[in-house]
C-alpha atoms as a PDB file:
ATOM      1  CA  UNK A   1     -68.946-151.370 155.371  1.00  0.00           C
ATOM      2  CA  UNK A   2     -65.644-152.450 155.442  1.00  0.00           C
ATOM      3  CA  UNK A   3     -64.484-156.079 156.866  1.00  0.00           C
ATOM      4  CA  UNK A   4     -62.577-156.153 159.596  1.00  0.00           C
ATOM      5  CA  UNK A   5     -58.756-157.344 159.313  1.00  0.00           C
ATOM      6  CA  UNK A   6     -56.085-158.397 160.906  1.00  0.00           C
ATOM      7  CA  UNK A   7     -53.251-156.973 159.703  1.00  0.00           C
ATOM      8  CA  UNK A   8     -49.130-157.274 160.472  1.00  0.00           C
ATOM      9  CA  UNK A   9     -47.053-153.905 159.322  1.00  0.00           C
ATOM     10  CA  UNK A  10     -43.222-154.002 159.861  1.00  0.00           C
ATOM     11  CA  UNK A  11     -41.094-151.195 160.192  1.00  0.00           C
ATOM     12  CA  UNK A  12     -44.033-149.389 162.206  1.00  0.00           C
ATOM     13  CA  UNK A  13     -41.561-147.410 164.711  1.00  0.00           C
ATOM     14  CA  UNK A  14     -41.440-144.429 161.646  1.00  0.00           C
ATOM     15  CA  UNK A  15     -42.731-143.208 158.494  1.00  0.00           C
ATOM     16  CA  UNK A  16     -44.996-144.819 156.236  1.00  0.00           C
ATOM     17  CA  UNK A  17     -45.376-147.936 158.121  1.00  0.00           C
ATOM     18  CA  UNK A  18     -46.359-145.841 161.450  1.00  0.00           C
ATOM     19  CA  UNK A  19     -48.763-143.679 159.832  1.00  0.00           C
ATOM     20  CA  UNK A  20     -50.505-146.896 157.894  1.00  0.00           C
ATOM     21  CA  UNK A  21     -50.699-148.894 160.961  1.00  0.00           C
ATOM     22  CA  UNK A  22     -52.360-145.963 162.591  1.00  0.00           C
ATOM     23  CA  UNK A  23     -54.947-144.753 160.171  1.00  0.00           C
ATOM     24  CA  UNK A  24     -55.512-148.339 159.739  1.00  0.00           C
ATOM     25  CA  UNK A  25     -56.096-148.894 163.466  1.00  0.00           C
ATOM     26  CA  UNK A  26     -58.229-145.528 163.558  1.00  0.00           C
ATOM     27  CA  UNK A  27     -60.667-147.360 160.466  1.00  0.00           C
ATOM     28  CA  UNK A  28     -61.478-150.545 162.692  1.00  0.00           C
ATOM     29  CA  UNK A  29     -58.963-152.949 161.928  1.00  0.00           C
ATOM     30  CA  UNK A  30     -56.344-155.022 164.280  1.00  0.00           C
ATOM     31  CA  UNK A  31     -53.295-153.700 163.943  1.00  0.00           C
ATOM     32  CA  UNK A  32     -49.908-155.296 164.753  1.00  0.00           C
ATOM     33  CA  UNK A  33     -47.006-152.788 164.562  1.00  0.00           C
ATOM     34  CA  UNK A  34     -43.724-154.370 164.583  1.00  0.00           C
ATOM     35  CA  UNK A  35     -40.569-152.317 165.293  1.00  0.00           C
ATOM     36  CA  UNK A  36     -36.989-152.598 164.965  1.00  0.00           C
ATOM     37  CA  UNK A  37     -36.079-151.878 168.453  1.00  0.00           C
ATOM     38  CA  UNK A  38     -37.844-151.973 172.044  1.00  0.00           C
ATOM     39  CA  UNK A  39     -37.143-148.258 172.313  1.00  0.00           C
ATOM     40  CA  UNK A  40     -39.447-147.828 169.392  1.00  0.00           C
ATOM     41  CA  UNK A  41     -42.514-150.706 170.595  1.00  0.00           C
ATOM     42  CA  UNK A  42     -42.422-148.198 173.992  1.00  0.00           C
ATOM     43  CA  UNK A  43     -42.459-144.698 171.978  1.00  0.00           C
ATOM     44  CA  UNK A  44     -45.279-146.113 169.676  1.00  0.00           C
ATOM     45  CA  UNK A  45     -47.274-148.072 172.419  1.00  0.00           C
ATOM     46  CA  UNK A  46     -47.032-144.643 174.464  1.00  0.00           C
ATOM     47  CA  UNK A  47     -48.075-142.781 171.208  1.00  0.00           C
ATOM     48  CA  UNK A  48     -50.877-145.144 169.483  1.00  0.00           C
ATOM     49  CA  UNK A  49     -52.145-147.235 172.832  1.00  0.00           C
ATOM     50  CA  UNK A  50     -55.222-148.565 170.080  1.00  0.00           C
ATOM     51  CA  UNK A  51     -52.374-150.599 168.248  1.00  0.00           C
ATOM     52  CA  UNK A  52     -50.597-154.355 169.272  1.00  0.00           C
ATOM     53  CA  UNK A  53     -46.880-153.350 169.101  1.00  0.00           C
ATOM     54  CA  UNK A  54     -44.421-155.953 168.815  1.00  0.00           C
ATOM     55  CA  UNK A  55     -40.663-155.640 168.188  1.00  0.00           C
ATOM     56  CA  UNK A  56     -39.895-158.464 165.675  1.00  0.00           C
ATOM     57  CA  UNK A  57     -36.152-157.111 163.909  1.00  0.00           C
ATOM     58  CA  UNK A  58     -37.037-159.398 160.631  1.00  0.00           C
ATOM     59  CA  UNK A  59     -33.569-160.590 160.519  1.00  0.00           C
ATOM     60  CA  UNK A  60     -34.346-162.516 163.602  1.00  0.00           C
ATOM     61  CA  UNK A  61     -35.576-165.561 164.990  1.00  0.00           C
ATOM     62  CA  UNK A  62     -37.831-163.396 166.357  1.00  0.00           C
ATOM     63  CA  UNK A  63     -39.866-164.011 163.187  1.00  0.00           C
ATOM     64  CA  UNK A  64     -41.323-166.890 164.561  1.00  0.00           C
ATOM     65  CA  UNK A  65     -43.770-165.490 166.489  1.00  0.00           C
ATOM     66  CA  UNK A  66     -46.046-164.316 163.489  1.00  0.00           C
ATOM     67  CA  UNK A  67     -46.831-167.973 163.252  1.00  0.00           C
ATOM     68  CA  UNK A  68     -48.965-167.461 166.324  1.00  0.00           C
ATOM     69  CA  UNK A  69     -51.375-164.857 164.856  1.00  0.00           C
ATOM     70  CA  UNK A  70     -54.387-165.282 161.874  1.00  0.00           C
ATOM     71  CA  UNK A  71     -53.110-162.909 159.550  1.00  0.00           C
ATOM     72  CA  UNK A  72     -55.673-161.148 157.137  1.00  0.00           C
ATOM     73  CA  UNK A  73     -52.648-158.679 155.313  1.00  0.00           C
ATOM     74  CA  UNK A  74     -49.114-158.698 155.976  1.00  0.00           C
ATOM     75  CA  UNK A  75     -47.347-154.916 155.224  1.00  0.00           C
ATOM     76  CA  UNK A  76     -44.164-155.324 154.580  1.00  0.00           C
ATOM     77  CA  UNK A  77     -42.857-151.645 155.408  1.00  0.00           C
ATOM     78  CA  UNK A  78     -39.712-152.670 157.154  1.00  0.00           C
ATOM     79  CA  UNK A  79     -36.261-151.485 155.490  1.00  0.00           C
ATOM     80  CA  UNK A  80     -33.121-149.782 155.398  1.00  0.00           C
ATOM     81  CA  UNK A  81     -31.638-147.498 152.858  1.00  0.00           C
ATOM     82  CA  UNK A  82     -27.939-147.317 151.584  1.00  0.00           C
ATOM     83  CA  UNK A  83     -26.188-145.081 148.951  1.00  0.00           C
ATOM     84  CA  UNK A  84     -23.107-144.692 146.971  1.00  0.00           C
ATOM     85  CA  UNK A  85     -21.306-145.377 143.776  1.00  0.00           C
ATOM     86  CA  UNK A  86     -21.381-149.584 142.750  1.00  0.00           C
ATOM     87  CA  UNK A  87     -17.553-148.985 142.129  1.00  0.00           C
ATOM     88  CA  UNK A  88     -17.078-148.243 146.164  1.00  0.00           C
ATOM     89  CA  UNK A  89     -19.574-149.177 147.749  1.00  0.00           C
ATOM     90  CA  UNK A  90     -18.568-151.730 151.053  1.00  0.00           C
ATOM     91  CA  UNK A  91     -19.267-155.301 150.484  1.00  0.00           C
ATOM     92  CA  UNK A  92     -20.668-155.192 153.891  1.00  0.00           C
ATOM     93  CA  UNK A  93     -23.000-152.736 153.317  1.00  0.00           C
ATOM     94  CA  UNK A  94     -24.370-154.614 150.204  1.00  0.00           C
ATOM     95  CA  UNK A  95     -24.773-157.716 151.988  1.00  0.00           C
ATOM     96  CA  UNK A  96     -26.630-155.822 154.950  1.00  0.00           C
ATOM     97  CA  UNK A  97     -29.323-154.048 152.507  1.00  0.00           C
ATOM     98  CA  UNK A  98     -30.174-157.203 150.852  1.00  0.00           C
ATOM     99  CA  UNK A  99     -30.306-158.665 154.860  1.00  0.00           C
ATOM    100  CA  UNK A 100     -32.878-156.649 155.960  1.00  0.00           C
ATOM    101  CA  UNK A 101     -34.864-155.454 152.710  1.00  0.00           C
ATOM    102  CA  UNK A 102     -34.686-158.925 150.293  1.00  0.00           C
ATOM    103  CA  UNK A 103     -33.854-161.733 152.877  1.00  0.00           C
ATOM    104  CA  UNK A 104     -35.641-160.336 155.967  1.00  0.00           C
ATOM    105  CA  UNK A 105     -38.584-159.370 154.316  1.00  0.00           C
ATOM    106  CA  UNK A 106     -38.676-163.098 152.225  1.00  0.00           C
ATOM    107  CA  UNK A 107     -38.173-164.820 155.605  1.00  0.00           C
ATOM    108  CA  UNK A 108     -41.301-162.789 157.278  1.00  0.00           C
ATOM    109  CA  UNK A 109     -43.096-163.536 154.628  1.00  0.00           C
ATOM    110  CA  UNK A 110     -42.987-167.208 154.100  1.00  0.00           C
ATOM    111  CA  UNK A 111     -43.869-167.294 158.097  1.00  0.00           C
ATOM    112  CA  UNK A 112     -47.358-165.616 157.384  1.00  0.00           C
ATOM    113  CA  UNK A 113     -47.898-167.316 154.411  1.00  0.00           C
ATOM    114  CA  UNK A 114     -48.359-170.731 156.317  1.00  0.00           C
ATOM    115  CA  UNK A 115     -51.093-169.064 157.917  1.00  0.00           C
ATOM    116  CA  UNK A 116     -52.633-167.334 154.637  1.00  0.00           C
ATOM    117  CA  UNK A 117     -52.294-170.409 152.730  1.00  0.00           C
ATOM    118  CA  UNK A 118     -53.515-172.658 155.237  1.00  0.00           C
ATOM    119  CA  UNK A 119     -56.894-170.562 155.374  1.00  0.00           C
ATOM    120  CA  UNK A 120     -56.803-170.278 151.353  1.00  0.00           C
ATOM    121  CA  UNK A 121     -56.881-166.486 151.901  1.00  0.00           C
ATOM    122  CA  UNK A 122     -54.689-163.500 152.608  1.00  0.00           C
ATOM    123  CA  UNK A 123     -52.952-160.145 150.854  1.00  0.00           C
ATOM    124  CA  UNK A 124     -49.027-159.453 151.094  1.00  0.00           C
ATOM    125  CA  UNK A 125     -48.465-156.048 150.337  1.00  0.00           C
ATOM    126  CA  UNK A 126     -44.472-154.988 149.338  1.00  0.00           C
ATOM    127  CA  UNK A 127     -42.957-151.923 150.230  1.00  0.00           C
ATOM    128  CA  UNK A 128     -40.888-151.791 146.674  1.00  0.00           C
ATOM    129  CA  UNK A 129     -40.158-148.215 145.385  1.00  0.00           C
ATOM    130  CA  UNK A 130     -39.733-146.267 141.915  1.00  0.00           C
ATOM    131  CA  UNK A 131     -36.218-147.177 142.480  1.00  0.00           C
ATOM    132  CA  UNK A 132     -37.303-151.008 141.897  1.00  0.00           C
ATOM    133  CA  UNK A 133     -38.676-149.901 138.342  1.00  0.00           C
ATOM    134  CA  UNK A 134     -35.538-147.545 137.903  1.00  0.00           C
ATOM    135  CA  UNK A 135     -32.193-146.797 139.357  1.00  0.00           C
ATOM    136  CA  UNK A 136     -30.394-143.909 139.714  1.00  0.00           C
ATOM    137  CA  UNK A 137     -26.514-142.666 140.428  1.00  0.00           C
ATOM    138  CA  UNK A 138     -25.333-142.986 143.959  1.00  0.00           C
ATOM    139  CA  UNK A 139     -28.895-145.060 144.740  1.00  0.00           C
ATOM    140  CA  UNK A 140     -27.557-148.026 142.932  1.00  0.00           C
ATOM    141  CA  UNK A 141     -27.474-150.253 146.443  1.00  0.00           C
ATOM    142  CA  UNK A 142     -30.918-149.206 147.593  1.00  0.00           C
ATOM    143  CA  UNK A 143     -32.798-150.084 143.975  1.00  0.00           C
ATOM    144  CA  UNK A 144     -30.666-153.345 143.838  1.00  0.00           C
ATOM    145  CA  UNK A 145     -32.403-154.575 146.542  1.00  0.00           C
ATOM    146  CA  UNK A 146     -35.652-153.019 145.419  1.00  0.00           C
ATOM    147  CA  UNK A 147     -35.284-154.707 141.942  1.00  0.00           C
ATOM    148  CA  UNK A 148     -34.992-158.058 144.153  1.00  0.00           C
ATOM    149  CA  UNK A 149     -38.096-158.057 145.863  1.00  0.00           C
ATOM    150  CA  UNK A 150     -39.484-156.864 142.445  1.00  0.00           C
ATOM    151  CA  UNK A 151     -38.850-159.989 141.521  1.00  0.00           C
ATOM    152  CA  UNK A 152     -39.805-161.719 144.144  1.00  0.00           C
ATOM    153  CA  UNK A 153     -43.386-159.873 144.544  1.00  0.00           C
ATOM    154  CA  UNK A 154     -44.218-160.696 140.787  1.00  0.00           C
ATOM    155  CA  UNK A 155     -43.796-164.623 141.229  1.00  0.00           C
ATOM    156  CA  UNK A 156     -45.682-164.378 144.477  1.00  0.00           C
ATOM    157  CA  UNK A 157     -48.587-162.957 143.051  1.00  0.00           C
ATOM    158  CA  UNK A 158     -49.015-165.171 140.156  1.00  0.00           C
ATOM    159  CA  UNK A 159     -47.948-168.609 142.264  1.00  0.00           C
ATOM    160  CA  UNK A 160     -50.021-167.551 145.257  1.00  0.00           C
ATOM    161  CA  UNK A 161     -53.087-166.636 143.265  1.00  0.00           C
ATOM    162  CA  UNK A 162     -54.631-170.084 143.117  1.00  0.00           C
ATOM    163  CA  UNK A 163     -54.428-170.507 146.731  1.00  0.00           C
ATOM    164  CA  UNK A 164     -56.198-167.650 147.292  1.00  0.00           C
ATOM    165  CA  UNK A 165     -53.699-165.549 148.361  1.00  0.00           C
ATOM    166  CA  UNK A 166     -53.733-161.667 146.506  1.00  0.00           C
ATOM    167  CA  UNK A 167     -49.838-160.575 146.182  1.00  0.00           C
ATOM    168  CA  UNK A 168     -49.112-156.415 145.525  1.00  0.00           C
ATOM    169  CA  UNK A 169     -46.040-154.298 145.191  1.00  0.00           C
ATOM    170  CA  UNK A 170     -46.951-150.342 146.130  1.00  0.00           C
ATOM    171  CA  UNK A 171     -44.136-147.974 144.484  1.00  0.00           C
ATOM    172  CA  UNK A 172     -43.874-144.729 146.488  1.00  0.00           C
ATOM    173  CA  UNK A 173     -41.462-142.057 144.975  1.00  0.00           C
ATOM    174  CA  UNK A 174     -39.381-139.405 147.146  1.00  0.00           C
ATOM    175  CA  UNK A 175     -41.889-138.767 150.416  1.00  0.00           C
ATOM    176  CA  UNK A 176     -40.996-136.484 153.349  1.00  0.00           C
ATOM    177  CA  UNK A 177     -40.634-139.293 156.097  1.00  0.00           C
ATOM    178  CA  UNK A 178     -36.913-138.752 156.850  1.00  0.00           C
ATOM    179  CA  UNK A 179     -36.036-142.079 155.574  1.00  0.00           C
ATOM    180  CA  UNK A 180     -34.375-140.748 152.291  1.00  0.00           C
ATOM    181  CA  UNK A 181     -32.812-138.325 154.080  1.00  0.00           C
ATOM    182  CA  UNK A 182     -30.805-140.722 156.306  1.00  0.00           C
ATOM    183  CA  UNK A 183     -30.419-142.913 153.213  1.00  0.00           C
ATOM    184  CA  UNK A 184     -28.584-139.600 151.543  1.00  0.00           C
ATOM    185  CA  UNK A 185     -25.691-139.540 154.080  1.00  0.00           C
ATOM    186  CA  UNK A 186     -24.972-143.213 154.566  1.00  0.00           C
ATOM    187  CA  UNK A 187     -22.376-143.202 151.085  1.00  0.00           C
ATOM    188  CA  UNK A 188     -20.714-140.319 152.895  1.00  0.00           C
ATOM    189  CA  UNK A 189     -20.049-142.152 155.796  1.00  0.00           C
ATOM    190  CA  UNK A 190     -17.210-143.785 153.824  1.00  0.00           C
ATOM    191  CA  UNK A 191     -16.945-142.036 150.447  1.00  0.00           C
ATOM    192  CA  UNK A 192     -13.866-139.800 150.329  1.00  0.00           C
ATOM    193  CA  UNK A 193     -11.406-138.162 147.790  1.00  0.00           C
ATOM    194  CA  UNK A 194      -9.458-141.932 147.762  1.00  0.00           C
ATOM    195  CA  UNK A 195     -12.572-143.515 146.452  1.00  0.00           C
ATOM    196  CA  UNK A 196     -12.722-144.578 142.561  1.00  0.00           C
ATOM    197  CA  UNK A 197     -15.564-142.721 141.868  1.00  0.00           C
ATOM    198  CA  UNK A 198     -14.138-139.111 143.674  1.00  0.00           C
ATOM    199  CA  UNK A 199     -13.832-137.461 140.494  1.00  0.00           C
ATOM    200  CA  UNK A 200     -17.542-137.483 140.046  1.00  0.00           C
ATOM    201  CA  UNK A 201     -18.239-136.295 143.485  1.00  0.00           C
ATOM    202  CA  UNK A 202     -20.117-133.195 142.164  1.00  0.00           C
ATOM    203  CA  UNK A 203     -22.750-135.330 140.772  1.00  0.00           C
ATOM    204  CA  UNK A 204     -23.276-137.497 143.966  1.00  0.00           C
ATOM    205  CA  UNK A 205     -23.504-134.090 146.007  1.00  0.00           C
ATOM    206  CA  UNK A 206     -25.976-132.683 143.548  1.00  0.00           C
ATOM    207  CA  UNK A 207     -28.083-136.185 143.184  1.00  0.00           C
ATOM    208  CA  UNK A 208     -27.792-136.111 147.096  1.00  0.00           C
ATOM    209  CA  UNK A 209     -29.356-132.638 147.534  1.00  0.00           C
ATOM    210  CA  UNK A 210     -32.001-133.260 144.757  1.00  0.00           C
ATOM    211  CA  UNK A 211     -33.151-136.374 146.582  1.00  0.00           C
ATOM    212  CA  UNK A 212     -33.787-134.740 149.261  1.00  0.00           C
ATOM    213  CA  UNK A 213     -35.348-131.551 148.525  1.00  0.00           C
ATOM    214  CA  UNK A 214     -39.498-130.967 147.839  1.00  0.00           C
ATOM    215  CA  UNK A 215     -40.212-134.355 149.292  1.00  0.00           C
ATOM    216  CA  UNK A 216     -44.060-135.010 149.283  1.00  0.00           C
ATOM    217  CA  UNK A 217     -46.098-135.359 152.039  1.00  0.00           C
ATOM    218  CA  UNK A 218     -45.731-139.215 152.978  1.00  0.00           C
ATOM    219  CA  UNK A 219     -50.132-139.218 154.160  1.00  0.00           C
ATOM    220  CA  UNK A 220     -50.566-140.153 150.073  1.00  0.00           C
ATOM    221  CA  UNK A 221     -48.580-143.531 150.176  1.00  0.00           C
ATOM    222  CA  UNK A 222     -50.675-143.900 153.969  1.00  0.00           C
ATOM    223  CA  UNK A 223     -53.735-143.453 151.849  1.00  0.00           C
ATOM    224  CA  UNK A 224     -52.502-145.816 149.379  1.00  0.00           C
ATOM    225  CA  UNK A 225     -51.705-148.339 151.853  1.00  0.00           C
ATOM    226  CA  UNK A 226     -55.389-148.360 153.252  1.00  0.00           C
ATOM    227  CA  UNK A 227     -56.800-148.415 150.170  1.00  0.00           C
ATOM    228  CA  UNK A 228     -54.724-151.820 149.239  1.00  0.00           C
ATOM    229  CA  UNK A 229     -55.380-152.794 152.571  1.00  0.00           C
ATOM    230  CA  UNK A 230     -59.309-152.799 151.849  1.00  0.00           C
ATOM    231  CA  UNK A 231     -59.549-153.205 147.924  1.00  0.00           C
ATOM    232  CA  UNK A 232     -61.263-156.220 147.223  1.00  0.00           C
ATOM    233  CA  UNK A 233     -58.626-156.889 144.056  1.00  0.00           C
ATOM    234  CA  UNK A 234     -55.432-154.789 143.803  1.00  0.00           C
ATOM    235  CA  UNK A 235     -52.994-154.075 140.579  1.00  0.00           C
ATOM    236  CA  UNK A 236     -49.034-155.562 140.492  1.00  0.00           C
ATOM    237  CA  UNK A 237     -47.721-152.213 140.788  1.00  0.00           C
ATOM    238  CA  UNK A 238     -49.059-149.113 142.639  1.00  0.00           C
ATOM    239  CA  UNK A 239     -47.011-146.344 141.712  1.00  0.00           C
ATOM    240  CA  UNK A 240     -47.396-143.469 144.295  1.00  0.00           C
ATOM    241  CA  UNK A 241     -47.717-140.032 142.603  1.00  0.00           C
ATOM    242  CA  UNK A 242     -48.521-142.119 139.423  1.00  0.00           C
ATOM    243  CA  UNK A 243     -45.690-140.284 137.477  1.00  0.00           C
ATOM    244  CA  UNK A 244     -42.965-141.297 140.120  1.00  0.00           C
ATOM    245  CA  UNK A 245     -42.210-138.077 141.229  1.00  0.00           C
ATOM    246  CA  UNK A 246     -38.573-137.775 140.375  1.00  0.00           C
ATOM    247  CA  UNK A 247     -38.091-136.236 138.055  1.00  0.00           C
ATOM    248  CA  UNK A 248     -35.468-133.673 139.121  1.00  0.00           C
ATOM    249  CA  UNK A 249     -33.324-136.706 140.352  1.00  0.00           C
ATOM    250  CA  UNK A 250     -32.940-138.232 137.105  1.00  0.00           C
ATOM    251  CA  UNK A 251     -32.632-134.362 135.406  1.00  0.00           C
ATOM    252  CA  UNK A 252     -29.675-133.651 138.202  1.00  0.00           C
ATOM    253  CA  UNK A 253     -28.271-137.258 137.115  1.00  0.00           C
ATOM    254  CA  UNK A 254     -28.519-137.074 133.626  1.00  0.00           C
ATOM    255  CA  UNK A 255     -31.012-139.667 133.028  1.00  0.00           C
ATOM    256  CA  UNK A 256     -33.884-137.181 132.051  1.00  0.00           C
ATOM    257  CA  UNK A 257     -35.010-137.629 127.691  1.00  0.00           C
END
């Protein structure tokens, strides 16, 4: 039978982090789900009443509060997405995706980690993504980011092993959650015929509608997250399908052998 944990997933209002904290919920376990926004705590609370919900935006002092709770495994699902070409792309939008998906998610994590390491036990489980392994055109900003807590997850894992404390990145590919979806249209929120990179906008619209066509069904990365949730000793990486699942983005891109 399967211990009973306590476990903290951010970014719980939608998508994988939702569905995890659920199924995890539905399997026994304590679930905190942490949203963004209030508006979100009150849909999910309304929607999942067997969950703790929390808002906690990780970019906030908010944060603090985590400190309060005996954390078995800390989910970090929380993120935002952000396209367009490197040669464009705001400075402000930069800065905000490395906010929120390197900085925010760093910040979280050192706050449970008192807790794990005071205990000598714990799992921190990183939302990375194939596009932490790989990048591809017009995604540049997003695996940026991705490739940062890449690196951070890998010198967690082997400087927190001797304290106990198990350290995992999971890897999904393209998933049907609506999150790359809204990540497709954020470059063409500013991206127009005056940008540097215009002449190639065939490519971006083509990468764009590749991205987010045949999306797979986001329960296999739940799964996966249940499954590292439980495992008694988990792999670095976790690659969800196994073979990435993108292939058609880096055909459309011009990436493929």
């Amino acid at each position: 039978m399967t211990k009973t944990k306590t476990v903290l997933v951010t970014g719980a209002g939608s998508g994988f982090g939702k569905g995890a904290s659920i199924a995890l919920a539905a399997r026994g376990h304590n679930v905190i789900a942490s949203t963004e926004t209030d508006a979100q705590a009150v849909a999910l609370s309304a929607e999942a009443p067997e969950l703790v919900v929390e808002r906690i935006d990780i970019t906030g002092s908010d944060i603090d509060k985590v400190t309060e709770w005996d954390i078995d495994v800390l989910i970090n699902n929380a993120g935002m997405g952000q396209t367009g070409p490197m040669a464009d792309v705001p400075m402000d939008r930069v800065r905000k995706i490395f906010e929120v998906n390197v900085f925010g998610t760093l910040a979280i994590t050192q706050r449970v980690l008192a807790g794990m390491i005071a205990k000598g036990a714990g799992r921190v489980i990183v939302m990375s993504s194939v596009g932490g392994l790989d990048s591809f055109p017009t995604f540049g900003p997003y695996c940026m980011s991705k490739h940062a807590l890449e690196g951070m997850g890998k010198a967690m894992r082997a400087e927190l092993a001797p304290q106990g404390i198990d350290v995992c990145m999971i890897n999904p590919g393209p998933h049907n959650t609506g999150f790359n979806d809204a990540m497709a249209e954020t470059m063409w929120e500013w991206f127009d015929d005056n940008s540097l990179q215009a002449p190639n906008k065939a490519m971006f619209t083509a990468v764009r509608e590749a991205a987010t066509t045949d999306q797979m069904d986001p329960m296999v990365v739940v799964d996966k997250l249940v499954e590292l949730t439980e495992a008694e000793v988990t792999s670095e990486h976790n690659i969800v399908p196994p073979e990435g699942g993108v292939d058609e983005l880096t055909e459309v891109s011009g990436q493929s052998d």
